[in-house]
Every structure is written in structure tokens, then in C-alpha cells.
N, C-alpha and C. Protein backbone atom coordinates (compact mmCIF):
# COMPACT_ATOMS: atom_id res chain seq x y z
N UNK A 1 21.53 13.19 -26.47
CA UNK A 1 21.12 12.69 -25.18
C UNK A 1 21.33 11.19 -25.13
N UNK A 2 21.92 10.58 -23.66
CA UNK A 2 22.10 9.20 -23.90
C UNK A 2 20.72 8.60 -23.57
N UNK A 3 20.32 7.55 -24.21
CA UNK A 3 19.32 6.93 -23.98
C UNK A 3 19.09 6.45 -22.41
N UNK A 4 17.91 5.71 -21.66
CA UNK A 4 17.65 5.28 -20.52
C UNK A 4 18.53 4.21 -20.32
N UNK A 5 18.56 3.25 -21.49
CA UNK A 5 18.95 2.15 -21.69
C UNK A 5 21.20 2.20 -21.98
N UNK A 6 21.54 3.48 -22.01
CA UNK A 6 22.54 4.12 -22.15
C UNK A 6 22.78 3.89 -19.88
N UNK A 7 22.33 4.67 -19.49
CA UNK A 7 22.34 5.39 -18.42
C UNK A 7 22.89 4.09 -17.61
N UNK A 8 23.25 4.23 -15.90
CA UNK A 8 23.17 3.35 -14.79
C UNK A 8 22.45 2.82 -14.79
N UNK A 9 22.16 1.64 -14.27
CA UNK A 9 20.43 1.14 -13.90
C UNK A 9 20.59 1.91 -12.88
N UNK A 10 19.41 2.39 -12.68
CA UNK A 10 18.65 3.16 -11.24
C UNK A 10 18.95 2.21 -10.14
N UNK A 11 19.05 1.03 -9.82
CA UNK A 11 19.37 0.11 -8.86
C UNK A 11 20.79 0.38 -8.25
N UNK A 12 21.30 0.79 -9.10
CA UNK A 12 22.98 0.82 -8.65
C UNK A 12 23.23 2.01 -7.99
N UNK A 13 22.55 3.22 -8.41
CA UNK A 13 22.39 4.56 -8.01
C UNK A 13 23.04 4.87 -6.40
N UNK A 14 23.98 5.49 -6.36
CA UNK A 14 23.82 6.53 -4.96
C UNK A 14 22.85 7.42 -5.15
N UNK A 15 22.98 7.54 -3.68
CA UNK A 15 21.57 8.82 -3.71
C UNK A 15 22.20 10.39 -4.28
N UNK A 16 22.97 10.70 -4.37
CA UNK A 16 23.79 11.86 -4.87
C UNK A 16 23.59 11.95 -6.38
N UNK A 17 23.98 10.92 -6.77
CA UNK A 17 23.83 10.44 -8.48
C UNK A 17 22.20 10.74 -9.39
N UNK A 18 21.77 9.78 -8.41
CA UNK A 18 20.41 10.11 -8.63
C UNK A 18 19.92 11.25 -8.81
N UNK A 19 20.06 11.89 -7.37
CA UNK A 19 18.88 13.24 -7.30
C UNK A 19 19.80 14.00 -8.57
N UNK A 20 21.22 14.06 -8.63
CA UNK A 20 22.09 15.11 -9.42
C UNK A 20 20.96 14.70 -11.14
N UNK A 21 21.02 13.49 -11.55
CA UNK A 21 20.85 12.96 -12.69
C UNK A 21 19.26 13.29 -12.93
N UNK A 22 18.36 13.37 -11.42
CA UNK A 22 17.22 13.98 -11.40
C UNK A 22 17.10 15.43 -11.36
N UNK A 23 17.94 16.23 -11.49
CA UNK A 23 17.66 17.37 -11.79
C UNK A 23 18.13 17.79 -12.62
N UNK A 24 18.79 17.26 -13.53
CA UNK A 24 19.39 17.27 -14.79
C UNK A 24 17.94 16.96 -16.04
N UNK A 25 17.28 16.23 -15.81
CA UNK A 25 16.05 15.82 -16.28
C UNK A 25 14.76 16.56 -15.96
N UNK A 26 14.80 17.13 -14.65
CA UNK A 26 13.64 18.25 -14.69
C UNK A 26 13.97 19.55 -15.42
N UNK A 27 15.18 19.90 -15.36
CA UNK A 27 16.06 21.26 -16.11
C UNK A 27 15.73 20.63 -17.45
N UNK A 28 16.18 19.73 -18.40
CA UNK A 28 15.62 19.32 -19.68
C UNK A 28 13.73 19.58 -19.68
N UNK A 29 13.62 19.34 -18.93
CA UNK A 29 11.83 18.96 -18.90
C UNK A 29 11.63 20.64 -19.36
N UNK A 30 11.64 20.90 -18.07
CA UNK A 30 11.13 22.44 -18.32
C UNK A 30 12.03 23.67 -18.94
N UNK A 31 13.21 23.15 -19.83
CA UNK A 31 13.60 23.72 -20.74
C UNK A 31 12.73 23.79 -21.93
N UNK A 32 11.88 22.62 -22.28
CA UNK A 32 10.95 22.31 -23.34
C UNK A 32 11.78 21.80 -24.28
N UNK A 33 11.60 22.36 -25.87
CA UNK A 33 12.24 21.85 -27.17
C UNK A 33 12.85 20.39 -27.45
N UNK A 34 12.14 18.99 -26.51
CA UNK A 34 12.41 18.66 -26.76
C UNK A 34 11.04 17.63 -27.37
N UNK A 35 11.41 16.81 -28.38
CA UNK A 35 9.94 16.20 -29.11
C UNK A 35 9.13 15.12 -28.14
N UNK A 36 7.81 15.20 -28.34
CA UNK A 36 7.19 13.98 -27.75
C UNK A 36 7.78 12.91 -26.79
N UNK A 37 8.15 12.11 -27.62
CA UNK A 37 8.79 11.16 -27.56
C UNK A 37 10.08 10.58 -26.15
N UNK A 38 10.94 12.60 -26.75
CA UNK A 38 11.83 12.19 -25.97
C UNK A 38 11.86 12.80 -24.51
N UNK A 39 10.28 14.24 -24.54
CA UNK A 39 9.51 14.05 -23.29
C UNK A 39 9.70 12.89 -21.99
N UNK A 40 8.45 12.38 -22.79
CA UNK A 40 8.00 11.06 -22.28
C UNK A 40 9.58 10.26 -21.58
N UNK A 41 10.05 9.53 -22.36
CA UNK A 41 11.39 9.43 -22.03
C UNK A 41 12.05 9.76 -20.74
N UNK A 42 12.32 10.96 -20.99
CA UNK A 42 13.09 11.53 -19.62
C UNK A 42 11.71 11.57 -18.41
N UNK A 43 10.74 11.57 -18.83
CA UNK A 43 9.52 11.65 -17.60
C UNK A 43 9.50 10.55 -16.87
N UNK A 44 9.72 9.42 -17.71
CA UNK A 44 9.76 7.83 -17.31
C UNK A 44 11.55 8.16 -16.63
N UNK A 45 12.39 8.35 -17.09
CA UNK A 45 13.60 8.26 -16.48
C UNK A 45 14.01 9.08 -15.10
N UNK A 46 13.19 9.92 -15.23
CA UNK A 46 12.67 10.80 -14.08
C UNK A 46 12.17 10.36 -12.97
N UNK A 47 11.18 9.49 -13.31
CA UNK A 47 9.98 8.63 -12.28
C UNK A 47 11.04 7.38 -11.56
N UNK A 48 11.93 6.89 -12.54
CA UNK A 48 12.87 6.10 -11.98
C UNK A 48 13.91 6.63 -10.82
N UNK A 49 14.30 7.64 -11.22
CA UNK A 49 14.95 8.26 -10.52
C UNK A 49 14.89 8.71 -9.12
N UNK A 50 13.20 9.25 -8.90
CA UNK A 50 13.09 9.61 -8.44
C UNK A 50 12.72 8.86 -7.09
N UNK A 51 11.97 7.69 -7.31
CA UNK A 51 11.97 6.34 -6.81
C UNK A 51 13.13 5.57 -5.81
N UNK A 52 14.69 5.90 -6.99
CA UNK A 52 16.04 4.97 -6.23
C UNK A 52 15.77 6.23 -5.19
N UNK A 53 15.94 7.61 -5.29
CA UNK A 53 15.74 8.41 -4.23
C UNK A 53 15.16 8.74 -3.13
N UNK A 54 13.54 8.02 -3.44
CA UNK A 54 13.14 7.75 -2.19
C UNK A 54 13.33 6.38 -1.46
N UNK A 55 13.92 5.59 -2.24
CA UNK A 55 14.86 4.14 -1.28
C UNK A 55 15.60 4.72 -0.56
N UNK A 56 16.79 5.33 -0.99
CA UNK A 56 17.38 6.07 -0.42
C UNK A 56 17.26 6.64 0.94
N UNK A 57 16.05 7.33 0.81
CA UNK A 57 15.77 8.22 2.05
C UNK A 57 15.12 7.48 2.62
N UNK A 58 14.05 6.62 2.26
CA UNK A 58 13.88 5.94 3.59
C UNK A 58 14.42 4.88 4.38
N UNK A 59 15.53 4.22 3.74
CA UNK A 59 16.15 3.69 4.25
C UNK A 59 17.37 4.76 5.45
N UNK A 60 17.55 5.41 4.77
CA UNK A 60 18.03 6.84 5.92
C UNK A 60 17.16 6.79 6.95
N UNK A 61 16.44 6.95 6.73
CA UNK A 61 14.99 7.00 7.68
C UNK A 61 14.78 6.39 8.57
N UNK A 62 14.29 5.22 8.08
CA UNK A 62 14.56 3.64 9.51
C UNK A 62 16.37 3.54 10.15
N UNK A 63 17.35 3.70 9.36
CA UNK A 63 18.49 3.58 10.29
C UNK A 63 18.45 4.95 11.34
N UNK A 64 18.17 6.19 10.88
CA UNK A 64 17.79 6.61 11.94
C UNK A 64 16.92 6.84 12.95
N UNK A 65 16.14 6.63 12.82
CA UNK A 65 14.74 5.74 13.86
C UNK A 65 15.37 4.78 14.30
N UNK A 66 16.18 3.77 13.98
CA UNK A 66 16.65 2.88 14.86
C UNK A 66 17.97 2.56 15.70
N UNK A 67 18.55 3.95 15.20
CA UNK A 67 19.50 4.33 16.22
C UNK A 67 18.93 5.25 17.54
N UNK A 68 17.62 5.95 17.13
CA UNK A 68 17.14 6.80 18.05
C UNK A 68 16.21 5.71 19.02
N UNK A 69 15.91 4.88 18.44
CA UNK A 69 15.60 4.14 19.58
C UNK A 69 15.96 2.78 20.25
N UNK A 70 17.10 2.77 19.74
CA UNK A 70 18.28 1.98 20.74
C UNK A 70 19.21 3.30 21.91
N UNK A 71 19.23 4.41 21.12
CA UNK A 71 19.61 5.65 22.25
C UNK A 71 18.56 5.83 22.68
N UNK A 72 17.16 5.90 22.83
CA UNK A 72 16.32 5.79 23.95
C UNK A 72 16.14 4.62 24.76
N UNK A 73 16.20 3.64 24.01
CA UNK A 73 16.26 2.21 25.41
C UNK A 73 17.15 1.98 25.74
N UNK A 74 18.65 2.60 25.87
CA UNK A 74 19.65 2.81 26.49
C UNK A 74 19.93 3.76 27.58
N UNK A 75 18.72 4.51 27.08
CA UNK A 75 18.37 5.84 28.20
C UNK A 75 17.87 5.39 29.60
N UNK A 76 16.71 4.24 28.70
CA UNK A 76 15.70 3.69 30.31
C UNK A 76 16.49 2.88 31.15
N UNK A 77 17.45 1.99 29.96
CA UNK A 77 17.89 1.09 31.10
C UNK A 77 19.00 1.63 31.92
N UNK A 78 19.93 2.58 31.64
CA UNK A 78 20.54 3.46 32.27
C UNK A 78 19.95 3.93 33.32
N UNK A 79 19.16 4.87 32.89
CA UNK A 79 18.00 4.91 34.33
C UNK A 79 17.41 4.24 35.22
N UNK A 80 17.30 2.72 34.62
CA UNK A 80 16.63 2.01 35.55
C UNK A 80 17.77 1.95 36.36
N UNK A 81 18.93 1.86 36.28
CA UNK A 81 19.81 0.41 36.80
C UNK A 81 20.54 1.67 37.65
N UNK A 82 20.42 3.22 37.01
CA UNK A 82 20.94 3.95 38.00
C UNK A 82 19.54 4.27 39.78
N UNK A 83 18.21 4.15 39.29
CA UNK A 83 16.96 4.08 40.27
C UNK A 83 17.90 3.02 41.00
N UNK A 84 18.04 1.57 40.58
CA UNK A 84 18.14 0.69 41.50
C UNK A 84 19.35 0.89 42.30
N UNK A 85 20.35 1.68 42.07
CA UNK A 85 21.69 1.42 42.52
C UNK A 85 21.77 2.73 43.40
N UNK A 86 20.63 3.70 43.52
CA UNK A 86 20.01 4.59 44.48
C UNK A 86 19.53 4.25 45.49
N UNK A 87 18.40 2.87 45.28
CA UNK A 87 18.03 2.08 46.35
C UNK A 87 18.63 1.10 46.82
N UNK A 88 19.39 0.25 46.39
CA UNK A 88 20.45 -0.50 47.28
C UNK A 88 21.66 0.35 47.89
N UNK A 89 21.54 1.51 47.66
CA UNK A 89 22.43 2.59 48.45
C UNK A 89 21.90 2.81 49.79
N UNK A 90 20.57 3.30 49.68
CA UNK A 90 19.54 3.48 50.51
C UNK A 90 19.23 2.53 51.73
N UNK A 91 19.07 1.41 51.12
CA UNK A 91 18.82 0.10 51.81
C UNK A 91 20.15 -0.44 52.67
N UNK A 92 21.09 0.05 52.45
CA UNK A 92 22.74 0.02 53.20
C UNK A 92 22.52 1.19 54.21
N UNK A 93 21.93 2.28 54.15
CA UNK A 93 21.99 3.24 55.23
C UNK A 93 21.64 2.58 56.42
């Protein structure tokens, strides 16, 4: 097994890499046979992992929340500017 200190830093991680490299480490986990030590290890390398992954997603997260609400205040002002261009229609009759 390569050591933590072997591995990517978790910083550099895609999110693909990660979760792949995180389930590579729960499959070791709950395979068992492996000693104390090198438990612990992958539990800590695990916890890292699992971490760049939720950067990951929430940064997914807010870019989409903030595309959904630039497509909703694109909605209103659309709407507004189509209300007004109803009533200066109106106001020409």
C-alpha cells in the first residue's frame, strides 16, 4: 500500500479522483486484515478525502444556486420590462 504521504495531496484532487480513491479505502476498511496502524491510516486518509469531496460539492452547489438565481432575476426583469412595454402599448391606444 502506498503511504498518505506517497498519495496526491488531497488539495490537488478532482472530485472523481477523490471519491474513486475514497472508495478504494472504504473497500480496504471493510475488507479488514489490515493491522492497527494501517487502519487508522487509511481512516485518516479517508477523512481527507472525504473532505476535498465535500469542497467539491459545495462549491457545485453555490455555482449552481448562483446561476439559478441570476436565471431567476433575469426572469423578473424580463417580466418587468415586458409589464411595462404592455403599458406604454396601452397608453398609445
Amino acid at each position: 500500500m502506498a503511504t498518505t504521504s506517497e498519495k496526491t495531496d488531497g488539495s490537488t484532487l478532482g472530485y472523481e479522483q477523490a471519491r474513486d480513491e475514497l472508495i478504494d479505502v472504504v473497500r480496504r476498511l471493510e475488507a479488514g486484515g489490515t493491522t492497527l496502524e494501517e487502519s487508522l491510516a487509511l481512516w485518516e486518509r479517508g477523512e481527507e478525502l472525504a473532505k476535498v469531496c465535500r469542497r467539491w460539492l459545495d462549491g457545485a452547489r453555490a455555482r449552481l444556486d448562483a446561476a439559478l438565481a441570476r436565471e431567476s432575476g433575469d426572469g423578473e426583469e424580463d417580466g418587468a420590462q415586458a409589464a411595462s412595454d404592455e403599458e406604454a402599448a396601452a397608453s398609445e391606444d
